[in-house]
PDB file of N, CA and C in Angstrom:
ATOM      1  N   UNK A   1     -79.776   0.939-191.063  1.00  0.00           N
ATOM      2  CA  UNK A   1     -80.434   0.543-189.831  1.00  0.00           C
ATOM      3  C   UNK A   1     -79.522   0.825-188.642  1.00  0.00           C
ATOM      4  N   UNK A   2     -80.058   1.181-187.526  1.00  0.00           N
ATOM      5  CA  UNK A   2     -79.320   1.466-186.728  1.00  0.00           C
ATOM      6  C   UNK A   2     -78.906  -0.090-185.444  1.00  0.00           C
ATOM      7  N   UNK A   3     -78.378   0.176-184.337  1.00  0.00           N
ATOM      8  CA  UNK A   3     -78.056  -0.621-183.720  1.00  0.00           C
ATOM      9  C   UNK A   3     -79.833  -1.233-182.972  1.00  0.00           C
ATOM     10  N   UNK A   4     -80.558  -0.398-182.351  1.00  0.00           N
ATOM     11  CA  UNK A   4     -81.571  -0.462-182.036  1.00  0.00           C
ATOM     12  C   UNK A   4     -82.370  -1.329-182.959  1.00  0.00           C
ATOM     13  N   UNK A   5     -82.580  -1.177-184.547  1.00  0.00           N
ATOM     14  CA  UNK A   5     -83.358  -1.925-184.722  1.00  0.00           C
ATOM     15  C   UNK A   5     -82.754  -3.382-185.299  1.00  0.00           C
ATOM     16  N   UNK A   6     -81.208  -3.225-185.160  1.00  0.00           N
ATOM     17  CA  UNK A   6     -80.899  -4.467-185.394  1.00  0.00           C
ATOM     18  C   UNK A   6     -80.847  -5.442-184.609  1.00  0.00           C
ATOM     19  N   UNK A   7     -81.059  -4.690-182.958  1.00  0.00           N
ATOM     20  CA  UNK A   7     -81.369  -5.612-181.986  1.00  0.00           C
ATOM     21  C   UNK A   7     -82.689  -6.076-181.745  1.00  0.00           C
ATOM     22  N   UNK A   8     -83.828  -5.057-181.939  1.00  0.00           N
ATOM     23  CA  UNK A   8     -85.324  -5.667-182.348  1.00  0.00           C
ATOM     24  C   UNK A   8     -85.294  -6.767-183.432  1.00  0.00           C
ATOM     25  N   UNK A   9     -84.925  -6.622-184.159  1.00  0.00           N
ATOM     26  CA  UNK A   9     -85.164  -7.576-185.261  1.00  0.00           C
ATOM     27  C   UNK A   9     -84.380  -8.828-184.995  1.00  0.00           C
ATOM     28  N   UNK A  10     -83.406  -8.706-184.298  1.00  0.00           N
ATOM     29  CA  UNK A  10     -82.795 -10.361-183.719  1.00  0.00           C
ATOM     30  C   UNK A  10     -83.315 -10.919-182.727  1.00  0.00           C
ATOM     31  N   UNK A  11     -83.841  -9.639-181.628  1.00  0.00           N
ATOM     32  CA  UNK A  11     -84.577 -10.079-180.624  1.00  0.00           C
ATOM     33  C   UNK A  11     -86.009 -11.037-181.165  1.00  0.00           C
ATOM     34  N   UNK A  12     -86.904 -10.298-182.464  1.00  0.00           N
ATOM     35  CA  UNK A  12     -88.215 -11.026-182.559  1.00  0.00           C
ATOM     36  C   UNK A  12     -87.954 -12.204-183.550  1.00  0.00           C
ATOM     37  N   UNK A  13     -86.590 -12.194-184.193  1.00  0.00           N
ATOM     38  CA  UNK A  13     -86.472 -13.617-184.472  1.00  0.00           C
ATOM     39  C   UNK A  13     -85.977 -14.624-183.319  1.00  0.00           C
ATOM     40  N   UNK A  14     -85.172 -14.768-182.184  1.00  0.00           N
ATOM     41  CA  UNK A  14     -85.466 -15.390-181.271  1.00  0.00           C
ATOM     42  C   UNK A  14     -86.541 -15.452-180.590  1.00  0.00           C
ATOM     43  N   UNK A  15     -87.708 -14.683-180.311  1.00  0.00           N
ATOM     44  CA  UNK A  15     -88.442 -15.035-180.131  1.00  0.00           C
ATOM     45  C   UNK A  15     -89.427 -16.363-180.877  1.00  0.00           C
ATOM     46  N   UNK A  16     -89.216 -16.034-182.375  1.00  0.00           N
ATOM     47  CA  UNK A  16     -89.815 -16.645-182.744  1.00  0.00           C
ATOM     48  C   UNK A  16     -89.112 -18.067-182.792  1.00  0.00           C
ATOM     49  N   UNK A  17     -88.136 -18.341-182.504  1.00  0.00           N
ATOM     50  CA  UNK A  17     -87.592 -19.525-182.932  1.00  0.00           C
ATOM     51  C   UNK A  17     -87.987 -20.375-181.050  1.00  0.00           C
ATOM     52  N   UNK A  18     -88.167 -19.393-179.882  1.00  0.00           N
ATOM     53  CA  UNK A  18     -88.204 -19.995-179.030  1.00  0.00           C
ATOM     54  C   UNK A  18     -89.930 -20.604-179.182  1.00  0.00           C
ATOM     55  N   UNK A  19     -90.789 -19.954-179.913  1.00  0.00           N
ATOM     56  CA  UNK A  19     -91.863 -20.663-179.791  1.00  0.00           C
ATOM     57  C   UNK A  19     -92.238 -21.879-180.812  1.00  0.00           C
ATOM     58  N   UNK A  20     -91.547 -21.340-181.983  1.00  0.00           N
ATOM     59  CA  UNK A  20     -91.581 -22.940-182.819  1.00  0.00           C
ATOM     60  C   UNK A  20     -91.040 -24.069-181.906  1.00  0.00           C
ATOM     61  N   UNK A  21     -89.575 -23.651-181.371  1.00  0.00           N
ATOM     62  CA  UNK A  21     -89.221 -24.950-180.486  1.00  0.00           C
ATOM     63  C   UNK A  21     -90.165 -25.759-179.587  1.00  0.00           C
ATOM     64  N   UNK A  22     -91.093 -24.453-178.357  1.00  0.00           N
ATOM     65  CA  UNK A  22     -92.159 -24.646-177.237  1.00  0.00           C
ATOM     66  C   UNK A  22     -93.062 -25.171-178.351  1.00  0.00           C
ATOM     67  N   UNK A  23     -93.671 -25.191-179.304  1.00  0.00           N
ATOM     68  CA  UNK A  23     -94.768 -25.545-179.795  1.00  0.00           C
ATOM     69  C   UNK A  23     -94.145 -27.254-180.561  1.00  0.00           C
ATOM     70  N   UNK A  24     -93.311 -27.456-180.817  1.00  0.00           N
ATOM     71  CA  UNK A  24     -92.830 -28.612-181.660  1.00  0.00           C
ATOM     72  C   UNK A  24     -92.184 -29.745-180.445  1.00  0.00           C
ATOM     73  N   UNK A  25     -92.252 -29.305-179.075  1.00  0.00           N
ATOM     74  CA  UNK A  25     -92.204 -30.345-178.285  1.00  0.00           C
ATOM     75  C   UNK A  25     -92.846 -31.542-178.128  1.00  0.00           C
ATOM     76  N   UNK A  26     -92.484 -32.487-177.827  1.00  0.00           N
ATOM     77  CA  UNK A  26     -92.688 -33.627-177.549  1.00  0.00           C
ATOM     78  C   UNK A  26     -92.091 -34.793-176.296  1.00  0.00           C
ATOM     79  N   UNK A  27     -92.581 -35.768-175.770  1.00  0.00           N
ATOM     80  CA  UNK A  27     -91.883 -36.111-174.415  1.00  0.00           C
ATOM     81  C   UNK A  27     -90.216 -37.168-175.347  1.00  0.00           C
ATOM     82  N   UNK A  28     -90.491 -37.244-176.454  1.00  0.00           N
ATOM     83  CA  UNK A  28     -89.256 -37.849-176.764  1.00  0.00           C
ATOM     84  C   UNK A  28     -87.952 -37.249-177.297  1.00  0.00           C
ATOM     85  N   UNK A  29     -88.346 -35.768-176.916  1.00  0.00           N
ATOM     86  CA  UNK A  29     -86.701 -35.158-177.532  1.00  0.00           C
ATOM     87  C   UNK A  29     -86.759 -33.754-176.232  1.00  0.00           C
ATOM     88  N   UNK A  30     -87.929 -34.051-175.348  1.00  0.00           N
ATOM     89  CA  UNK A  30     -87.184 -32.702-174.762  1.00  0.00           C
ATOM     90  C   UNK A  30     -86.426 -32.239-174.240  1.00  0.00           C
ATOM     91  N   UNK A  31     -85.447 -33.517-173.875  1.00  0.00           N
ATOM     92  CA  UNK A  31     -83.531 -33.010-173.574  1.00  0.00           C
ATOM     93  C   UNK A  31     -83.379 -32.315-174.237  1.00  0.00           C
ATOM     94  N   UNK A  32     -83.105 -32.752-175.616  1.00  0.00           N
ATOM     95  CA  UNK A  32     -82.283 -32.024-176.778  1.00  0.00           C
ATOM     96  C   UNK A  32     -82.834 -30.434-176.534  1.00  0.00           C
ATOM     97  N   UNK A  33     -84.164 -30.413-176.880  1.00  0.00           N
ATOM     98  CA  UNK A  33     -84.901 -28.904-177.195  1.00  0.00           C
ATOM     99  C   UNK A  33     -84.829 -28.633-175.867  1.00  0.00           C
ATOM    100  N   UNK A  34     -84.849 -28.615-174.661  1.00  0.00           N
ATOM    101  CA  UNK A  34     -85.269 -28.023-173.723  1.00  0.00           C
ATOM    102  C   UNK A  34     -83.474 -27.308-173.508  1.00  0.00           C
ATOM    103  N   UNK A  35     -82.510 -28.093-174.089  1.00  0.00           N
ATOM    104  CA  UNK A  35     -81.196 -27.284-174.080  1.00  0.00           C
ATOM    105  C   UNK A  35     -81.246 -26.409-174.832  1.00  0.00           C
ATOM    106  N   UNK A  36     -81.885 -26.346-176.338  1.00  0.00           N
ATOM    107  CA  UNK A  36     -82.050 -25.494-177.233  1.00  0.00           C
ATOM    108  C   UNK A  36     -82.428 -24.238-176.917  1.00  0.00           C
ATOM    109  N   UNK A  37     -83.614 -24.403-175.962  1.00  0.00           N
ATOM    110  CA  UNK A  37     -84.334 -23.490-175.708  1.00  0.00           C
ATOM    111  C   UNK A  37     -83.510 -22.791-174.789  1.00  0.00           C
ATOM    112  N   UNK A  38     -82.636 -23.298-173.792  1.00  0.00           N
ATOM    113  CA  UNK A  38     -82.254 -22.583-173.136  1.00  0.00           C
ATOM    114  C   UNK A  38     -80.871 -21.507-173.569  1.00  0.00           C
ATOM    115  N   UNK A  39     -80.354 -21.837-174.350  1.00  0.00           N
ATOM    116  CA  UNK A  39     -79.014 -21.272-175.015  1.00  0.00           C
ATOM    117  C   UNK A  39     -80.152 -20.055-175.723  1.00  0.00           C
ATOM    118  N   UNK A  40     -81.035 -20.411-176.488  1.00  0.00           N
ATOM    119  CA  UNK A  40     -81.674 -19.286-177.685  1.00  0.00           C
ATOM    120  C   UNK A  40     -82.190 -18.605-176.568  1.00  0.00           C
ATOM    121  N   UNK A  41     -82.783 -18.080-175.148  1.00  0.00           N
ATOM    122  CA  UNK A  41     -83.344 -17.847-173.707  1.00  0.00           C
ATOM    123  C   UNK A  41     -82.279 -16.955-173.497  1.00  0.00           C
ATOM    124  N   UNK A  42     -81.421 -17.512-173.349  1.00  0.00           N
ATOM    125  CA  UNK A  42     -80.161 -16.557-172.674  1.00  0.00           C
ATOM    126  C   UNK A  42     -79.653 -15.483-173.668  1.00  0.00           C
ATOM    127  N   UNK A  43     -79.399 -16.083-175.005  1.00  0.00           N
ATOM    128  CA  UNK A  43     -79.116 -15.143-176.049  1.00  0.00           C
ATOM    129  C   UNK A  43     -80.055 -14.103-176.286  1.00  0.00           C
ATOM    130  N   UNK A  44     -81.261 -13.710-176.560  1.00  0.00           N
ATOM    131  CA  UNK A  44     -82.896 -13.099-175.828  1.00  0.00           C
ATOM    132  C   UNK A  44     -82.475 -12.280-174.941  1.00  0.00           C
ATOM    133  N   UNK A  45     -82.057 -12.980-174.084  1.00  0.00           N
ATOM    134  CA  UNK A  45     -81.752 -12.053-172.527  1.00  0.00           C
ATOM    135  C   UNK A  45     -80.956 -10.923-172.806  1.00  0.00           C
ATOM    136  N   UNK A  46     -79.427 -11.570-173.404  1.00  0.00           N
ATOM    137  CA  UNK A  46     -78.465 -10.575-174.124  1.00  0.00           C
ATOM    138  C   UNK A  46     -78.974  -9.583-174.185  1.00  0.00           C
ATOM    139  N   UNK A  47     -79.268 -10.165-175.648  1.00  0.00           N
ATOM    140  CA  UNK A  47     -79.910  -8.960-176.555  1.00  0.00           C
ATOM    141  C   UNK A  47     -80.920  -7.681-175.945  1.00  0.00           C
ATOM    142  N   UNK A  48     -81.888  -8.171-175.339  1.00  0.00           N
ATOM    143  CA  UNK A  48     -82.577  -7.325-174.430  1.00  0.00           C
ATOM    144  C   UNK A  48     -81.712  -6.219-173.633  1.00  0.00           C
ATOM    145  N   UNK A  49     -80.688  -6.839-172.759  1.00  0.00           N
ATOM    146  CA  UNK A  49     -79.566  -6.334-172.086  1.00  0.00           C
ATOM    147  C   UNK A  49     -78.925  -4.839-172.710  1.00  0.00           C
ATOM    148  N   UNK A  50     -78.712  -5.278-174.177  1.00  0.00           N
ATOM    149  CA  UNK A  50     -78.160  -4.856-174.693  1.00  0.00           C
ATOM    150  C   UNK A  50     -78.677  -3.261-175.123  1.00  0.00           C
ATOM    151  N   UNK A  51     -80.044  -3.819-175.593  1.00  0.00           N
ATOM    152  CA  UNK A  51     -81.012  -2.792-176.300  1.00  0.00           C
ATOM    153  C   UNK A  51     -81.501  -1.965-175.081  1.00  0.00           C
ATOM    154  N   UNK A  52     -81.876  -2.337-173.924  1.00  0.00           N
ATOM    155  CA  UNK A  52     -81.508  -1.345-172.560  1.00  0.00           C
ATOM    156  C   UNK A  52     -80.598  -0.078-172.825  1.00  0.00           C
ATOM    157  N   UNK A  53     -79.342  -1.133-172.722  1.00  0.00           N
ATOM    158  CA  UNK A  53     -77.731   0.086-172.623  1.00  0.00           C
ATOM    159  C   UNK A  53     -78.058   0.947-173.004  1.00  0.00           C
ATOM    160  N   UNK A  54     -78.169   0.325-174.658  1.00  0.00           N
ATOM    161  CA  UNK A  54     -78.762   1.454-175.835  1.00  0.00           C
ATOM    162  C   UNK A  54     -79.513   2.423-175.700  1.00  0.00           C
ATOM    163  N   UNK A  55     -80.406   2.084-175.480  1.00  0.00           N
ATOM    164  CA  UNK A  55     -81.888   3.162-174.952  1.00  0.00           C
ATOM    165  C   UNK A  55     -81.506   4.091-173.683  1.00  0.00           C
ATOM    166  N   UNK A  56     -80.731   3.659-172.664  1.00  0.00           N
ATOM    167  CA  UNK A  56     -80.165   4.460-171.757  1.00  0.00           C
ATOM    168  C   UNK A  56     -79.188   5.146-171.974  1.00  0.00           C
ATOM    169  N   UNK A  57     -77.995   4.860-172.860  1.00  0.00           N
ATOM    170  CA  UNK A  57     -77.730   6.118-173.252  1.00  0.00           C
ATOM    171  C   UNK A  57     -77.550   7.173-174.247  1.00  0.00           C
ATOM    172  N   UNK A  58     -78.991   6.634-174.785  1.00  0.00           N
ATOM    173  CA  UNK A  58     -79.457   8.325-175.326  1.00  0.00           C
ATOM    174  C   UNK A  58     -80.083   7.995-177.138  1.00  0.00           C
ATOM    175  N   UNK A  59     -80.329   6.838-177.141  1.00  0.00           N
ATOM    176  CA  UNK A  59     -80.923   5.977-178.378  1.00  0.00           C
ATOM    177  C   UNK A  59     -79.729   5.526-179.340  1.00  0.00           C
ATOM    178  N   UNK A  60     -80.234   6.427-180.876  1.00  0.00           N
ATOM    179  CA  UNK A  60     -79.681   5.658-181.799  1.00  0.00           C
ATOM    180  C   UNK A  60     -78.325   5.838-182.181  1.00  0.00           C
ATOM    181  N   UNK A  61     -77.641   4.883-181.360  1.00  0.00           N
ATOM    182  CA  UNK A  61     -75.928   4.517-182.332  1.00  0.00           C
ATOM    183  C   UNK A  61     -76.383   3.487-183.567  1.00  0.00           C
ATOM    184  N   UNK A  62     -75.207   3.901-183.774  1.00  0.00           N
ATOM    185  CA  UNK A  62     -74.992   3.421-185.661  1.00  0.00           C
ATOM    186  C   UNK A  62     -74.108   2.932-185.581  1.00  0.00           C
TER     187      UNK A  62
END
């Protein structure tokens, strides 16, 4: 696998973990999760960031 799809594939598991979190809310823990969410948000962002670079210069590193 290359770098590209190892960043898709981390990217759509944060995704998915940001919507179990959004969907498993409740008004009695959303400190906790709403920090959760934001650390797994930023890491997302990264990654995205990242897979940009990638794609800009010139696709697949290994």
């Amino acid at each position: 696998m290359s770098d590209i799809d190892l960043l898709r594939e981390e990217i759509a598991e944060l995704d998915a973990q940001i919507f179990r979190l959004k969907s498993s809310m409740n008004k009695s823990d959303n400190g906790v999760k709403l920090k959760k969410l934001a650390v797994i948000s930023r890491l997302r962002d990264r990654c995205n960031r990242s897979l940009s670079r990638l794609h800009e210069r010139g696709g697949e590193a290994i």
